[in-house]
Protein backbone atom coordinates (compact mmCIF):
# COMPACT_ATOMS: atom_id res chain seq x y z
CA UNK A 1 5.12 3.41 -43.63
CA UNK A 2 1.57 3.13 -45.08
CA UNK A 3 0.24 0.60 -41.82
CA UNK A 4 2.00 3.73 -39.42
CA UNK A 5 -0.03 6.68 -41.47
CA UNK A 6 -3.92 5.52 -40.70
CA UNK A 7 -2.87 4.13 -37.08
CA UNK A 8 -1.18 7.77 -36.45
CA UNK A 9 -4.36 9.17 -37.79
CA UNK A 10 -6.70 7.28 -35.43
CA UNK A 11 -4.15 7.90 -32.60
CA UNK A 12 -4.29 12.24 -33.50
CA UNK A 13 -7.79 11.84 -33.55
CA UNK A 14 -8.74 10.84 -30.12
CA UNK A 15 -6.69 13.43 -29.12
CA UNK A 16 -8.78 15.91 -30.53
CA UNK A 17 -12.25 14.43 -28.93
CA UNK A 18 -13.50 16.57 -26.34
CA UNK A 19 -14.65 15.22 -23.06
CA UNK A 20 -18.13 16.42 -21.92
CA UNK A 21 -19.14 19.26 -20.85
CA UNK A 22 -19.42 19.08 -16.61
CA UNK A 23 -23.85 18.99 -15.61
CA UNK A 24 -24.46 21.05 -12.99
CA UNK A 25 -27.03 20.57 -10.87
CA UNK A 26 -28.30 22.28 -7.89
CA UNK A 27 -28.97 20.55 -4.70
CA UNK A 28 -31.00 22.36 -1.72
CA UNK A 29 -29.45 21.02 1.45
CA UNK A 30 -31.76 21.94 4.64
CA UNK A 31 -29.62 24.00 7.07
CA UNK A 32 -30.77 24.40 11.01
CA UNK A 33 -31.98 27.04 12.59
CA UNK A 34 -31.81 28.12 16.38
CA UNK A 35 -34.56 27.24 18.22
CA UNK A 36 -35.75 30.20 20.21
CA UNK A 37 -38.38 28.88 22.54
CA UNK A 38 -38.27 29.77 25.67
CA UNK A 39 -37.27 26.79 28.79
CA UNK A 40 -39.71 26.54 31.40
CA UNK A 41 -38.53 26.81 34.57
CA UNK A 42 -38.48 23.58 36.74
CA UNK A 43 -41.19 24.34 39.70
CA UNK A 44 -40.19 23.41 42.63
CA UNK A 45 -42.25 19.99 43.53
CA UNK A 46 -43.97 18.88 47.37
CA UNK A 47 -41.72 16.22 47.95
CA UNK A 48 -38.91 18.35 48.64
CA UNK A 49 -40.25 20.68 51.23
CA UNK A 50 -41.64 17.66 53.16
CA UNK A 51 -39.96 17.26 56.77
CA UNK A 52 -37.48 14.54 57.78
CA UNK A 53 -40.20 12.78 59.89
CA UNK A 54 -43.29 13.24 57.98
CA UNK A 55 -45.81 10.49 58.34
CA UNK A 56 -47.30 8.37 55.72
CA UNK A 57 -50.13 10.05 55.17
CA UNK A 58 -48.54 13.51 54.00
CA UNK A 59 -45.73 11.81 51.91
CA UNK A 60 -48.30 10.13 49.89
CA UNK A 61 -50.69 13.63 49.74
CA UNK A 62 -47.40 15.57 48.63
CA UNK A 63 -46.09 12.49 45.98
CA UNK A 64 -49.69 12.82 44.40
CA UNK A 65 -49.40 16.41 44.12
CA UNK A 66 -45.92 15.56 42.46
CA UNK A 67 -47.05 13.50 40.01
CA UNK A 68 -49.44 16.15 39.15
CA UNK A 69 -46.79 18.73 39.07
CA UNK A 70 -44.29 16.97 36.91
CA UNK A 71 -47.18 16.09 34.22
CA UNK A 72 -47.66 19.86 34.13
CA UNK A 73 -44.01 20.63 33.83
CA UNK A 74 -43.58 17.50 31.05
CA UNK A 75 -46.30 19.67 29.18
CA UNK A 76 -44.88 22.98 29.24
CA UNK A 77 -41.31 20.77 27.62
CA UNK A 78 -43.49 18.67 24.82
CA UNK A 79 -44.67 22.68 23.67
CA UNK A 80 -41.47 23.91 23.71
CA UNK A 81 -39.88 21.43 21.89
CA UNK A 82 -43.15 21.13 19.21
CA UNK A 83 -42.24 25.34 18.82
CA UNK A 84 -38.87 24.09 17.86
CA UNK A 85 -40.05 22.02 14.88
């Protein structure tokens, strides 16, 4: 009987022990947001109005003026997309 009185003793008292008190901390977690730029609108390039038949020499005029085209349309995207960030 006196070994079972201190080991029910140290038994009771880790009962009464309280675990710890929860932290709380706050964590800021980025959310999106709608991107409201407006979409260019794709121009309409000299390529496809060229004729069937069209010689050389005005296929290569109207893919120059493409290229030139497209590098302004790629623009107008790049600056709506950089308004997005």
């Amino acid at each position: 009987m006196k070994m079972l009185l201190p080991l029910l003793i140290v038994l009771l008292a880790g009962c009464v022990t309280l675990p710890p008190a929860p932290v709380v901390t706050e964590v800021d977690i980025p959310i999106g947001e709608k991107c409201e730029a407006p979409v260019p609108k794709q121009p309409s390039f000299a390529v496809d109005a060229l004729p069937i038949g069209a010689d050389i020499y005005a296929q290569t005029k109207a893919l120059r003026a493409e290229r030139q085209q497209r590098k302004g349309y790629e623009h107008e995207l790049e600056a709506a997309v950089k308004a997005c960030r």
